[in-house]
PDB file of N, CA and C in Angstrom:
ATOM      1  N   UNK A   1     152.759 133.167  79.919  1.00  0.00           N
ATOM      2  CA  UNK A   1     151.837 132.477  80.765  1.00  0.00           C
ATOM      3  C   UNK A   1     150.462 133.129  80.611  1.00  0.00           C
ATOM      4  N   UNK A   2     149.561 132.668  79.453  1.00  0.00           N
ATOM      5  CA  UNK A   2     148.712 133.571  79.121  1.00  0.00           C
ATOM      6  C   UNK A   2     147.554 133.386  80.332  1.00  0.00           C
ATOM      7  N   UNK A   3     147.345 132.043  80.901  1.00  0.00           N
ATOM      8  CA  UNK A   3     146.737 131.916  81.712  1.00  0.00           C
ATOM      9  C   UNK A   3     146.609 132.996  83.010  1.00  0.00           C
ATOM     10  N   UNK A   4     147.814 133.447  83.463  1.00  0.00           N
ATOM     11  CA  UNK A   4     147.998 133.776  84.487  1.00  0.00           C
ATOM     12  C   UNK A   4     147.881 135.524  84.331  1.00  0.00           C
ATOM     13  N   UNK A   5     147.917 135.883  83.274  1.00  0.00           N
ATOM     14  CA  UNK A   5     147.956 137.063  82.606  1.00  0.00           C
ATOM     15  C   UNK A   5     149.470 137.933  82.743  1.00  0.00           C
ATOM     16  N   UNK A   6     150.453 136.994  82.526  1.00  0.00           N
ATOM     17  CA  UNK A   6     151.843 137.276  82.460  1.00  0.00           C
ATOM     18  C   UNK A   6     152.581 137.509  81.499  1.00  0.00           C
ATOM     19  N   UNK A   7     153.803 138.007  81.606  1.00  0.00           N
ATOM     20  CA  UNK A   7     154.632 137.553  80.558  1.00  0.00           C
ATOM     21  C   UNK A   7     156.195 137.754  81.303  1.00  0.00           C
ATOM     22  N   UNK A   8     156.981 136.452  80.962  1.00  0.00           N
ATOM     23  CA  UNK A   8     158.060 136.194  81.715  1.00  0.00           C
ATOM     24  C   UNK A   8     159.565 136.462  80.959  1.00  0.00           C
ATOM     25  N   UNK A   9     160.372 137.458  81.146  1.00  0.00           N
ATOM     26  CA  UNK A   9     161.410 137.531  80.690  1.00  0.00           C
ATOM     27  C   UNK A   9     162.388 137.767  81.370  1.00  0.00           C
ATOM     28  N   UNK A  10     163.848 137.926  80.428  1.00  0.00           N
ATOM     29  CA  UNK A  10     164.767 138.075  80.974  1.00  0.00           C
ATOM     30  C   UNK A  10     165.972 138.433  80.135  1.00  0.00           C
ATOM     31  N   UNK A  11     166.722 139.337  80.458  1.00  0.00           N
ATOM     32  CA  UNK A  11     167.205 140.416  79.042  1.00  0.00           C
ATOM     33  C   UNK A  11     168.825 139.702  79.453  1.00  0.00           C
ATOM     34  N   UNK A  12     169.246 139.347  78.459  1.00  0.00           N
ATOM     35  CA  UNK A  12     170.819 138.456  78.487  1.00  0.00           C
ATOM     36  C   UNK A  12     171.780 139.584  78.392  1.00  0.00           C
ATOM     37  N   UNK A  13     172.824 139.857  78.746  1.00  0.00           N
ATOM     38  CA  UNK A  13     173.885 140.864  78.215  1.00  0.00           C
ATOM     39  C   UNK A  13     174.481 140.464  77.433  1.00  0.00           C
ATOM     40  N   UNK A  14     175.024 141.543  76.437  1.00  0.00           N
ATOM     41  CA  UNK A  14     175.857 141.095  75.294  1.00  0.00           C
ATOM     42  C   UNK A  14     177.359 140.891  75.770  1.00  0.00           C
ATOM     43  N   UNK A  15     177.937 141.104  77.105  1.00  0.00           N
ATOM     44  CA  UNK A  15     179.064 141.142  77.289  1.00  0.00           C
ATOM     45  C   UNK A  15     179.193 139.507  78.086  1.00  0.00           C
ATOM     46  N   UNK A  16     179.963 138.910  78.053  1.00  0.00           N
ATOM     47  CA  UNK A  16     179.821 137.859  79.318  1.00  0.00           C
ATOM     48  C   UNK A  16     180.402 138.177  80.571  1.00  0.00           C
ATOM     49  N   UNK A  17     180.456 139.313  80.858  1.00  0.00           N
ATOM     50  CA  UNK A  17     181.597 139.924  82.090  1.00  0.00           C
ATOM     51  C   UNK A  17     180.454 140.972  82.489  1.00  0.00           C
ATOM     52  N   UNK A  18     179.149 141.286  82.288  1.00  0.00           N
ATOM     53  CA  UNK A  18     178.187 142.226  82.468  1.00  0.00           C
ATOM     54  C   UNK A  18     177.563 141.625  83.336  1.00  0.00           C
ATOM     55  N   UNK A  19     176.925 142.519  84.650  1.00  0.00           N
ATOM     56  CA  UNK A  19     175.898 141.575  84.973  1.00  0.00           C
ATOM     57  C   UNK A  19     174.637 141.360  84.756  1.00  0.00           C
ATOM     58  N   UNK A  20     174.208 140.339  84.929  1.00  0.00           N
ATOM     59  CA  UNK A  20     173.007 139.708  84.603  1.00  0.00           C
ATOM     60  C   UNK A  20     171.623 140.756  85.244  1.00  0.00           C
ATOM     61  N   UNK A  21     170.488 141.207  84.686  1.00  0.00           N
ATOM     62  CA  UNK A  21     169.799 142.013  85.059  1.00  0.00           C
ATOM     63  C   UNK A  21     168.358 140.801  85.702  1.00  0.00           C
ATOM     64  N   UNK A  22     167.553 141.026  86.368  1.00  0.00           N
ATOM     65  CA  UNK A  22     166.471 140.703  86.881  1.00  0.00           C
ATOM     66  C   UNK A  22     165.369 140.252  85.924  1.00  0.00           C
ATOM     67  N   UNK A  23     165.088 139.047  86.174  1.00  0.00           N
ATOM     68  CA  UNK A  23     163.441 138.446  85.332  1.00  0.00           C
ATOM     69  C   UNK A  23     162.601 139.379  85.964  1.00  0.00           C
ATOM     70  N   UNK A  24     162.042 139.617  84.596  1.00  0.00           N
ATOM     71  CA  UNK A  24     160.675 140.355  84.672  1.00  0.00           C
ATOM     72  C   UNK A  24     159.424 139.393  84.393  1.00  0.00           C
ATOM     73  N   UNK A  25     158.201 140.112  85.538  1.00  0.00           N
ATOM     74  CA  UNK A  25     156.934 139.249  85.034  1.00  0.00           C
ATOM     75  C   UNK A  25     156.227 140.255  84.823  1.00  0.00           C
ATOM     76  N   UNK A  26     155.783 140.487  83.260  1.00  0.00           N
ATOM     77  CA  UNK A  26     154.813 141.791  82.926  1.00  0.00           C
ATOM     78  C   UNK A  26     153.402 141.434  83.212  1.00  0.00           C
ATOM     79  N   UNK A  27     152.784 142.282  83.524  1.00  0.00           N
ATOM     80  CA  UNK A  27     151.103 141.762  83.777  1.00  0.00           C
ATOM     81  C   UNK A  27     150.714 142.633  82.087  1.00  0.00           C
ATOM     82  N   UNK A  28     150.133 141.585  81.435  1.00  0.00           N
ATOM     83  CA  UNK A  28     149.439 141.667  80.177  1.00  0.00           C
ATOM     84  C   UNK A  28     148.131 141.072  79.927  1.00  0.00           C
ATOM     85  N   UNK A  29     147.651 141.663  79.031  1.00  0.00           N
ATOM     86  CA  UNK A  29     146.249 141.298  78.784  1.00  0.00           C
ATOM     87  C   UNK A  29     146.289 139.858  76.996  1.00  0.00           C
ATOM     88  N   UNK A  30     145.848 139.272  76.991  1.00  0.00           N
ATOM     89  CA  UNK A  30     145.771 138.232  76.495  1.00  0.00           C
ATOM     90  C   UNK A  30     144.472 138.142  75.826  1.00  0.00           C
ATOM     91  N   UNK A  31     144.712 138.149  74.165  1.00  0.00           N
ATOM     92  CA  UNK A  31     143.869 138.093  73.243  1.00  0.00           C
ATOM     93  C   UNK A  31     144.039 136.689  72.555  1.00  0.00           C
ATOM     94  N   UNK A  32     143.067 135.417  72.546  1.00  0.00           N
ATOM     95  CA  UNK A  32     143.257 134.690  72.064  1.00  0.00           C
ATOM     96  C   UNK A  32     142.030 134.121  70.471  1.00  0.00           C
ATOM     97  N   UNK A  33     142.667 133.450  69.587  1.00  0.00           N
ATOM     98  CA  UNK A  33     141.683 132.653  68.473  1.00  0.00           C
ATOM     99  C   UNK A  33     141.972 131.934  68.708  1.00  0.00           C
ATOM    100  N   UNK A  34     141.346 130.796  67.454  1.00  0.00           N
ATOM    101  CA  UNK A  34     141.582 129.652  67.273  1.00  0.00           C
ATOM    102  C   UNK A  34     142.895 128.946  67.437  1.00  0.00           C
ATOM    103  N   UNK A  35     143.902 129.810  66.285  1.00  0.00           N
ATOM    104  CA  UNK A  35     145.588 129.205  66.404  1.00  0.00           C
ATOM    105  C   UNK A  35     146.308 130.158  66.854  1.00  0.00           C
ATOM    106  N   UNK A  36     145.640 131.350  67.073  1.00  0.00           N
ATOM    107  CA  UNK A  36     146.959 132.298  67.551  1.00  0.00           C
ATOM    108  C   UNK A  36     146.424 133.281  69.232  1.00  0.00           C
ATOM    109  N   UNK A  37     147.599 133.772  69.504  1.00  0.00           N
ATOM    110  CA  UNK A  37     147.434 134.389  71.104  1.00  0.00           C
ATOM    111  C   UNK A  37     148.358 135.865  70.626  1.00  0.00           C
ATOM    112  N   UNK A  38     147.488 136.674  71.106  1.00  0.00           N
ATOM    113  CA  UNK A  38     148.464 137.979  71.307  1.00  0.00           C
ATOM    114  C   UNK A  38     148.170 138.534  72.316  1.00  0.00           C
ATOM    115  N   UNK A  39     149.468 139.610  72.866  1.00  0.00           N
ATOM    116  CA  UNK A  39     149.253 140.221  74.086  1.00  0.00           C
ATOM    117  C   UNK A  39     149.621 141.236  73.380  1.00  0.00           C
ATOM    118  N   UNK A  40     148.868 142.365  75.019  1.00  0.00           N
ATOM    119  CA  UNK A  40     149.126 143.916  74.988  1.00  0.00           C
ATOM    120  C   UNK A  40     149.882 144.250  76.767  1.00  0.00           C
ATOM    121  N   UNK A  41     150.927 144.484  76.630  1.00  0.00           N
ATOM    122  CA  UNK A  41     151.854 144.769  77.703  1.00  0.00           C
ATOM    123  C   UNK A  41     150.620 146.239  78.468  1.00  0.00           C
ATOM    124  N   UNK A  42     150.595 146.013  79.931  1.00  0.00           N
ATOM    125  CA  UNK A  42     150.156 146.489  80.771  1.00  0.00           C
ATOM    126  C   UNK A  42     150.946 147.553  81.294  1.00  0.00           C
ATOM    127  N   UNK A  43     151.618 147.596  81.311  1.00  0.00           N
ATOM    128  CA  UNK A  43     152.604 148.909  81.540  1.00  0.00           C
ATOM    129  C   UNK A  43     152.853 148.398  83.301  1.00  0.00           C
ATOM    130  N   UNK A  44     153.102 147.529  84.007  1.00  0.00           N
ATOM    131  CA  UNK A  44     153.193 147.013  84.942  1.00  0.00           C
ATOM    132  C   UNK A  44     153.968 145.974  85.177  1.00  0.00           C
ATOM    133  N   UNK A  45     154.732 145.666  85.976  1.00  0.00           N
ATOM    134  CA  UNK A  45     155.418 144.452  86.386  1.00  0.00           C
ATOM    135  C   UNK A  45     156.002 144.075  87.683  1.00  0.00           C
ATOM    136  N   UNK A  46     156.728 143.202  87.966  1.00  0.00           N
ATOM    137  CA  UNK A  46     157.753 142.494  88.835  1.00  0.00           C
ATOM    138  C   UNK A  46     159.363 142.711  88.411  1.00  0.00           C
ATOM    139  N   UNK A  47     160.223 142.709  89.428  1.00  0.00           N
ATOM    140  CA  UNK A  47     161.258 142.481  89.284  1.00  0.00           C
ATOM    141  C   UNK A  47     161.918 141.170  89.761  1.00  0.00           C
ATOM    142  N   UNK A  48     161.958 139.980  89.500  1.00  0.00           N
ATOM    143  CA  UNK A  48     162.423 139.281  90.504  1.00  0.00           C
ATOM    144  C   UNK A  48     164.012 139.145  90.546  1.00  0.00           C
ATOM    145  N   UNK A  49     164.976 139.441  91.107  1.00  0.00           N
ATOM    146  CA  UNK A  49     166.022 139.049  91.215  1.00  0.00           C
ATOM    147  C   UNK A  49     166.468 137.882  92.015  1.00  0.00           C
ATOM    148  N   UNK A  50     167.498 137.257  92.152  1.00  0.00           N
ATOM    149  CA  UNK A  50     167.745 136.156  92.412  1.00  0.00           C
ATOM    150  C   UNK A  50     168.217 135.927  94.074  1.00  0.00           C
ATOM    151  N   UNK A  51     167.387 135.399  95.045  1.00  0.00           N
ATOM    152  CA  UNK A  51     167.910 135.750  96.086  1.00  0.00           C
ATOM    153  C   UNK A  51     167.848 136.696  96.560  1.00  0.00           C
ATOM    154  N   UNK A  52     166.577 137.933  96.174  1.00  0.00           N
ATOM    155  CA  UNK A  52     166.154 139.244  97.236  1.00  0.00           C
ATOM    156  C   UNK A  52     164.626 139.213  96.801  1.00  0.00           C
ATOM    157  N   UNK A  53     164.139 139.988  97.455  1.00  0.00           N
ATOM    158  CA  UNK A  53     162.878 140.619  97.313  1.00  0.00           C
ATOM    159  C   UNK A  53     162.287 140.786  95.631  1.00  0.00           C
ATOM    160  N   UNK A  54     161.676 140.715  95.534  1.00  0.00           N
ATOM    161  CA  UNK A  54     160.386 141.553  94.233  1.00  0.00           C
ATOM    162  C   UNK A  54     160.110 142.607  94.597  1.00  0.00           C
ATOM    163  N   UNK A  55     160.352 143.425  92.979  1.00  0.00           N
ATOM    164  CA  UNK A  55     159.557 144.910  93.512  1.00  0.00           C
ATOM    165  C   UNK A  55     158.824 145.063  92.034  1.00  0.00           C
ATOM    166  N   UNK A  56     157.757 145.975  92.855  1.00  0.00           N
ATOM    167  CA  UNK A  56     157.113 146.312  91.805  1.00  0.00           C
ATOM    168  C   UNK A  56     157.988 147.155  90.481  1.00  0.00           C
ATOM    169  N   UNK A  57     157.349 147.261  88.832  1.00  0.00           N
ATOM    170  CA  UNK A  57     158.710 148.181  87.852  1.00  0.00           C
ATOM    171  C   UNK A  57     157.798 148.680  86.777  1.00  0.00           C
ATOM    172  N   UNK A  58     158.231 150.117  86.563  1.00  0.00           N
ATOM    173  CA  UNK A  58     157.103 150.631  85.656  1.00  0.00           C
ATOM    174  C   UNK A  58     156.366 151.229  85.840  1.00  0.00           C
ATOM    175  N   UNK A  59     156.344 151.575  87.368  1.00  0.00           N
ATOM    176  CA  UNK A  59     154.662 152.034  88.078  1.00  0.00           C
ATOM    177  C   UNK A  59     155.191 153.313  87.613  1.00  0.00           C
ATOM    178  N   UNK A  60     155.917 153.966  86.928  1.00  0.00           N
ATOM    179  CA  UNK A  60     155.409 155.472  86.328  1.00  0.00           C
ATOM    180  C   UNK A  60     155.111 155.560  85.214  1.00  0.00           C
ATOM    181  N   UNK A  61     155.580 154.416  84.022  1.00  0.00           N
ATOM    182  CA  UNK A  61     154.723 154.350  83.001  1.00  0.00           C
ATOM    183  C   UNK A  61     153.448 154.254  83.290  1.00  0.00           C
ATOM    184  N   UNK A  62     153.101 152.912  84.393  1.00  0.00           N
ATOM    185  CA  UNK A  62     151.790 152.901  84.569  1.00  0.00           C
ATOM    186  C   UNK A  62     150.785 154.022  84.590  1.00  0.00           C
ATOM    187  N   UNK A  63     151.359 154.852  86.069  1.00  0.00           N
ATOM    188  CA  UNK A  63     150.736 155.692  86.185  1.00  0.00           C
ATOM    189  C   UNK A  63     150.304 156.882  85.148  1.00  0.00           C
ATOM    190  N   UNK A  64     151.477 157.165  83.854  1.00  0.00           N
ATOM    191  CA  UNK A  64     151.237 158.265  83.261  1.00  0.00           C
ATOM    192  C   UNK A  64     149.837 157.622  82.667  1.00  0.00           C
ATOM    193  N   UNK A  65     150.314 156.803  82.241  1.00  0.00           N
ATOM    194  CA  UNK A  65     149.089 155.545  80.644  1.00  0.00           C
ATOM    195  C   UNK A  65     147.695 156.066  81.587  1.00  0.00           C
ATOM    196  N   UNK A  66     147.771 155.701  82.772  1.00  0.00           N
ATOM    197  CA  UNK A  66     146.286 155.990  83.569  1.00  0.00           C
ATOM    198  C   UNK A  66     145.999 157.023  83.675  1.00  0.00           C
ATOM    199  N   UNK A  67     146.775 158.106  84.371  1.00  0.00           N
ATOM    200  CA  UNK A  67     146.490 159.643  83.679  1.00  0.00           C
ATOM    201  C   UNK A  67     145.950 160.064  82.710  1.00  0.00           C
ATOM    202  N   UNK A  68     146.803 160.014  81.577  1.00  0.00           N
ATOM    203  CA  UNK A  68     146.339 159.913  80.390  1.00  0.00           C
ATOM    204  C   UNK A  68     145.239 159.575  79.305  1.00  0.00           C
ATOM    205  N   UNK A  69     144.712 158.650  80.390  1.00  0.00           N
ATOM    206  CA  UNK A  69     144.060 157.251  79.522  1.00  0.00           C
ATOM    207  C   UNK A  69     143.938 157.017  78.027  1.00  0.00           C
ATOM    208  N   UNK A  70     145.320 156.589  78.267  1.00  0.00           N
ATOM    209  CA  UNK A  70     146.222 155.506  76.995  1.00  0.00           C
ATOM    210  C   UNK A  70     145.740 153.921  78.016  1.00  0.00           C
ATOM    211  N   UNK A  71     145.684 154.120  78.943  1.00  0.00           N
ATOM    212  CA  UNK A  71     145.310 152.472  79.303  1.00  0.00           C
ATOM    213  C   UNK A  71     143.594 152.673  79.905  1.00  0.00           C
ATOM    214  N   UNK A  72     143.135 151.748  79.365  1.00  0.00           N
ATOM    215  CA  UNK A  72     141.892 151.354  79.974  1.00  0.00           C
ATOM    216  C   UNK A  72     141.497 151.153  81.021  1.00  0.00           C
ATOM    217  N   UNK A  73     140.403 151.868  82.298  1.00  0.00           N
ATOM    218  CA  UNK A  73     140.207 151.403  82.982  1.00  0.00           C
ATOM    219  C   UNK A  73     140.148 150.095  83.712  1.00  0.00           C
ATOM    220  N   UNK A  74     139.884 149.125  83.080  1.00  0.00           N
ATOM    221  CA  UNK A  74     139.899 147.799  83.052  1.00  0.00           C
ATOM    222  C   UNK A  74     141.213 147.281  82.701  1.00  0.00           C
ATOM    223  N   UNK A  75     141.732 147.711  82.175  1.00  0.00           N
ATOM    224  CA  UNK A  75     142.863 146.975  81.885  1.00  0.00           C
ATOM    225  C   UNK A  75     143.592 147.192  83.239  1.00  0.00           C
ATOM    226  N   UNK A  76     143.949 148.580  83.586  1.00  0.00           N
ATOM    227  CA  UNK A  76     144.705 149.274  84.793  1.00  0.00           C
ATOM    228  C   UNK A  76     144.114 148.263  86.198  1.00  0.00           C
ATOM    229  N   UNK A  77     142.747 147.895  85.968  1.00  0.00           N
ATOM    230  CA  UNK A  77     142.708 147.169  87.141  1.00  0.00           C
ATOM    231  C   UNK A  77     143.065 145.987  86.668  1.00  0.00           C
ATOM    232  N   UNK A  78     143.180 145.467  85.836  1.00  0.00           N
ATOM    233  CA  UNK A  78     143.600 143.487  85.575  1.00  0.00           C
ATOM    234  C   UNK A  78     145.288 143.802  86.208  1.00  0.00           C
ATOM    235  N   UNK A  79     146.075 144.639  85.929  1.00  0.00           N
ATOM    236  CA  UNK A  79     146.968 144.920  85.714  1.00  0.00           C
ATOM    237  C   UNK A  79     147.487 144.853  86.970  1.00  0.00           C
ATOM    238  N   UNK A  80     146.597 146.032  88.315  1.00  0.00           N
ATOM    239  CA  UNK A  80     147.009 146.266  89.519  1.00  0.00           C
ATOM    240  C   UNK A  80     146.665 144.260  90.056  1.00  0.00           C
ATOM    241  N   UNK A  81     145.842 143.765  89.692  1.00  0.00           N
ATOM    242  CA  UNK A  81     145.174 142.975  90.353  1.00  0.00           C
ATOM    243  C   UNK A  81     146.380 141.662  90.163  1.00  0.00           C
ATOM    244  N   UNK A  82     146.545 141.467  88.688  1.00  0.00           N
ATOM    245  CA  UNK A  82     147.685 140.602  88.720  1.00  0.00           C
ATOM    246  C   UNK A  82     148.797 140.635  89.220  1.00  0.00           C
ATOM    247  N   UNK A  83     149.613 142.067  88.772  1.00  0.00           N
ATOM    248  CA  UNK A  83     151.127 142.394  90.151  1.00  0.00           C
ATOM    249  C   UNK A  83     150.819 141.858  91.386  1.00  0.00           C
ATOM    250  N   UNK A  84     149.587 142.381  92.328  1.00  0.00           N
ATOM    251  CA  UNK A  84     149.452 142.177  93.633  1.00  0.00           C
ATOM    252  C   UNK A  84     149.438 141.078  93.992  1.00  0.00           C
ATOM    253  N   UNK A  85     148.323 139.786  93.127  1.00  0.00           N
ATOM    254  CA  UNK A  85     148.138 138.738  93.011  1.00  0.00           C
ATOM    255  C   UNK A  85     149.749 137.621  93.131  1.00  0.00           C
ATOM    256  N   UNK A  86     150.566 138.158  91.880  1.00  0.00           N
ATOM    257  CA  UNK A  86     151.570 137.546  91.652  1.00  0.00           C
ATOM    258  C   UNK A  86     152.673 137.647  93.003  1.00  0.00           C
ATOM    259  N   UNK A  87     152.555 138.884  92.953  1.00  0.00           N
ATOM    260  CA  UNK A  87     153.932 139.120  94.287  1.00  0.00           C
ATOM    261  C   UNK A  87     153.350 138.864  96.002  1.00  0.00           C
ATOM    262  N   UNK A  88     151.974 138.742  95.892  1.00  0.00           N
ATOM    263  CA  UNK A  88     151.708 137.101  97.577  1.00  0.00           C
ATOM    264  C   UNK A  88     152.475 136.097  96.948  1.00  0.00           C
ATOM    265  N   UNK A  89     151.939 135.658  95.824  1.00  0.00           N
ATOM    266  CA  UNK A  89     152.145 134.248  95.459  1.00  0.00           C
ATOM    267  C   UNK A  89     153.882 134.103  95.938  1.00  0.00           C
ATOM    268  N   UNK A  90     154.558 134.990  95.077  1.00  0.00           N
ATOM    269  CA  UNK A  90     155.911 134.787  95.165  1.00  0.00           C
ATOM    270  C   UNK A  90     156.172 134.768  96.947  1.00  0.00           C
ATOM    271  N   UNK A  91     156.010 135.787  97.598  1.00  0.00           N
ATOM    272  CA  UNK A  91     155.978 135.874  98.822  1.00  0.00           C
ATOM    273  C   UNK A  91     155.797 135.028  99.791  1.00  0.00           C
ATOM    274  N   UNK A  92     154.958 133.460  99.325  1.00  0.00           N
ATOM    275  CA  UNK A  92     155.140 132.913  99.713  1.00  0.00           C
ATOM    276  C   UNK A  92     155.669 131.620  99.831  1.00  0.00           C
ATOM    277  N   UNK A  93     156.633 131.906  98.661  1.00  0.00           N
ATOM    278  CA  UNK A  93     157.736 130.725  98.068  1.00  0.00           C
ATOM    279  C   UNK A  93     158.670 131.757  98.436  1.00  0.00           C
ATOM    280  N   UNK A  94     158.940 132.494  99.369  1.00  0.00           N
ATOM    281  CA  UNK A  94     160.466 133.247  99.515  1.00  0.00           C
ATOM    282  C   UNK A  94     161.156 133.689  98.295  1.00  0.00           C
ATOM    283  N   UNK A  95     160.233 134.099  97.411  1.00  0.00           N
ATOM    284  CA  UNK A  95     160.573 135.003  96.124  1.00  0.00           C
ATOM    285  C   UNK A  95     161.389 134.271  95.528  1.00  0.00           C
ATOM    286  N   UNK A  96     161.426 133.004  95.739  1.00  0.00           N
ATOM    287  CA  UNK A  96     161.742 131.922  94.479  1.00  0.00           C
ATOM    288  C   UNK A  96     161.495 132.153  93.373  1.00  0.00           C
ATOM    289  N   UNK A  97     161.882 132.408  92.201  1.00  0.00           N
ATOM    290  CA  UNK A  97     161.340 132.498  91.073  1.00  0.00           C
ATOM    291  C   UNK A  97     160.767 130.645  90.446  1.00  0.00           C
ATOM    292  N   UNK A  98     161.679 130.028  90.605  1.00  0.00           N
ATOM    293  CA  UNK A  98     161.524 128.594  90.064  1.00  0.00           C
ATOM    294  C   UNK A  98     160.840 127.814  91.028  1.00  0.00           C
ATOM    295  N   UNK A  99     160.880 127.870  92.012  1.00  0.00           N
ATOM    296  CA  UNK A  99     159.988 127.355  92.982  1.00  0.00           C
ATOM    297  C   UNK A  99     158.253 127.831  92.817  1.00  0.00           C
ATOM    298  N   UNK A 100     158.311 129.245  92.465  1.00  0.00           N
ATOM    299  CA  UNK A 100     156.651 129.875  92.237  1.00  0.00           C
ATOM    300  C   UNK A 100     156.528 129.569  90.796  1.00  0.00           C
ATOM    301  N   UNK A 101     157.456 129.161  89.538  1.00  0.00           N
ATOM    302  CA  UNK A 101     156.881 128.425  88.331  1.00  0.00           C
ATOM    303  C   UNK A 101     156.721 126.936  88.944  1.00  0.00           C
ATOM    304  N   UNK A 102     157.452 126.562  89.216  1.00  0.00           N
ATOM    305  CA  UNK A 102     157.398 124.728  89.736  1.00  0.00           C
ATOM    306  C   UNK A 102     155.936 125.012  90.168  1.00  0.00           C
ATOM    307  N   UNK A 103     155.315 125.821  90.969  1.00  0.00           N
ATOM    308  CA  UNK A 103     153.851 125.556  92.171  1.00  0.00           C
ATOM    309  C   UNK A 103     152.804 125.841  90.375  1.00  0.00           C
ATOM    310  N   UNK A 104     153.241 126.734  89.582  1.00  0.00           N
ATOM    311  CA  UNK A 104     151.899 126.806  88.494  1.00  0.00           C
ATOM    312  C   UNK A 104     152.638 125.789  87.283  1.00  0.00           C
ATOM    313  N   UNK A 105     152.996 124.452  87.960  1.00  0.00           N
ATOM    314  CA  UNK A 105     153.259 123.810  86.392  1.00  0.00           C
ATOM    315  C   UNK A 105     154.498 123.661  85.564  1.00  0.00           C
ATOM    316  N   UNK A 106     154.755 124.369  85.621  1.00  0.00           N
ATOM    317  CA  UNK A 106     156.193 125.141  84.861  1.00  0.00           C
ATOM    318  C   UNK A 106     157.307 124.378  84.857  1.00  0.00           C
ATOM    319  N   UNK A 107     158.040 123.829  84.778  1.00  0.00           N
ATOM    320  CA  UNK A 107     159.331 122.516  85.014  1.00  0.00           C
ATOM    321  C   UNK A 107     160.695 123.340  84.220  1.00  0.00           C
ATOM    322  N   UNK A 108     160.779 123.766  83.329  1.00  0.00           N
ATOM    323  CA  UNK A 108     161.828 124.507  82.309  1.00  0.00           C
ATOM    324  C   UNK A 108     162.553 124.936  83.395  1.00  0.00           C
ATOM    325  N   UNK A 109     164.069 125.367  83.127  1.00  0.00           N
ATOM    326  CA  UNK A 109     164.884 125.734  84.110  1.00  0.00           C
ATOM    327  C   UNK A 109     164.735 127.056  83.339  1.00  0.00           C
ATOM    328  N   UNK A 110     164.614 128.268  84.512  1.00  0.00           N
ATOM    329  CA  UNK A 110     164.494 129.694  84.110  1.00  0.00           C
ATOM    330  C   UNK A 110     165.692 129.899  84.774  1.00  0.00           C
ATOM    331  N   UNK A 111     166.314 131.355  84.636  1.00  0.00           N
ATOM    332  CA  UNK A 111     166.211 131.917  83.276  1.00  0.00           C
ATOM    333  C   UNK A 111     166.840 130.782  82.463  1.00  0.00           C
ATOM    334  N   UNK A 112     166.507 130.633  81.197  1.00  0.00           N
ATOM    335  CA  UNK A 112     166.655 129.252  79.784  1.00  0.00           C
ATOM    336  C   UNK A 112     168.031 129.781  79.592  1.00  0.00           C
ATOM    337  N   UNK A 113     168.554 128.637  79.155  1.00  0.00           N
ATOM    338  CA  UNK A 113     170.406 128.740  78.848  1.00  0.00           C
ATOM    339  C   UNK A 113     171.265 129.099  77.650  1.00  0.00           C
TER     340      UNK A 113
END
């Protein structure tokens, strides 16, 4: 969701008897041309699980990268600004995951089958 400065996943298990782990929404920065788009992962995210709360995931990568500065000032704030941004939004779809894609557009049944 380059718009939104996201990126939406969700890690399948190789077992079918495993359980299913939590969609992630990474806050990334978004480089676009003419025909192509690339991102650079923010070291930041969401957890959404199905039927509880969002939590924030990563905030110690985050934090080292900012320490460090391996992440850019600017970036560290797009980064804080989108998590915070994203998890009202969810917050106020009752941490719906498909209900808060349905409100930006989105129609695909997540997680994809």
């Amino acid at each position: 969701m380059p718009e939104l400065g996201l990126r939406l996943t969700t890690h399948r298990p190789r077992s079918r008897h495993a359980r299913t782990s939590p969609s992630v929404l990474s806050a990334v920065r978004v480089e676009r041309d003419h025909r192509h788009w690339q991102t650079t992962d923010l070291l930041l995210g969401l957890a959404v699980p199905g039927g509880t709360v969002a939590r924030i995931v990563r905030s110690e990568d985050f934090a080292a990268a900012v320490a460090g500065r391996v992440l850019r000032p600017g970036d560290a704030d797009q980064a804080l600004r989108t998590v915070h941004r994203t998890l009202e939004e969810l917050s106020n779809v009752n941490h719906n995951l498909t209900s808060w894609l349905t409100w930006h557009g989105i129609y695909d049944a997540w997680p994809p089958l």
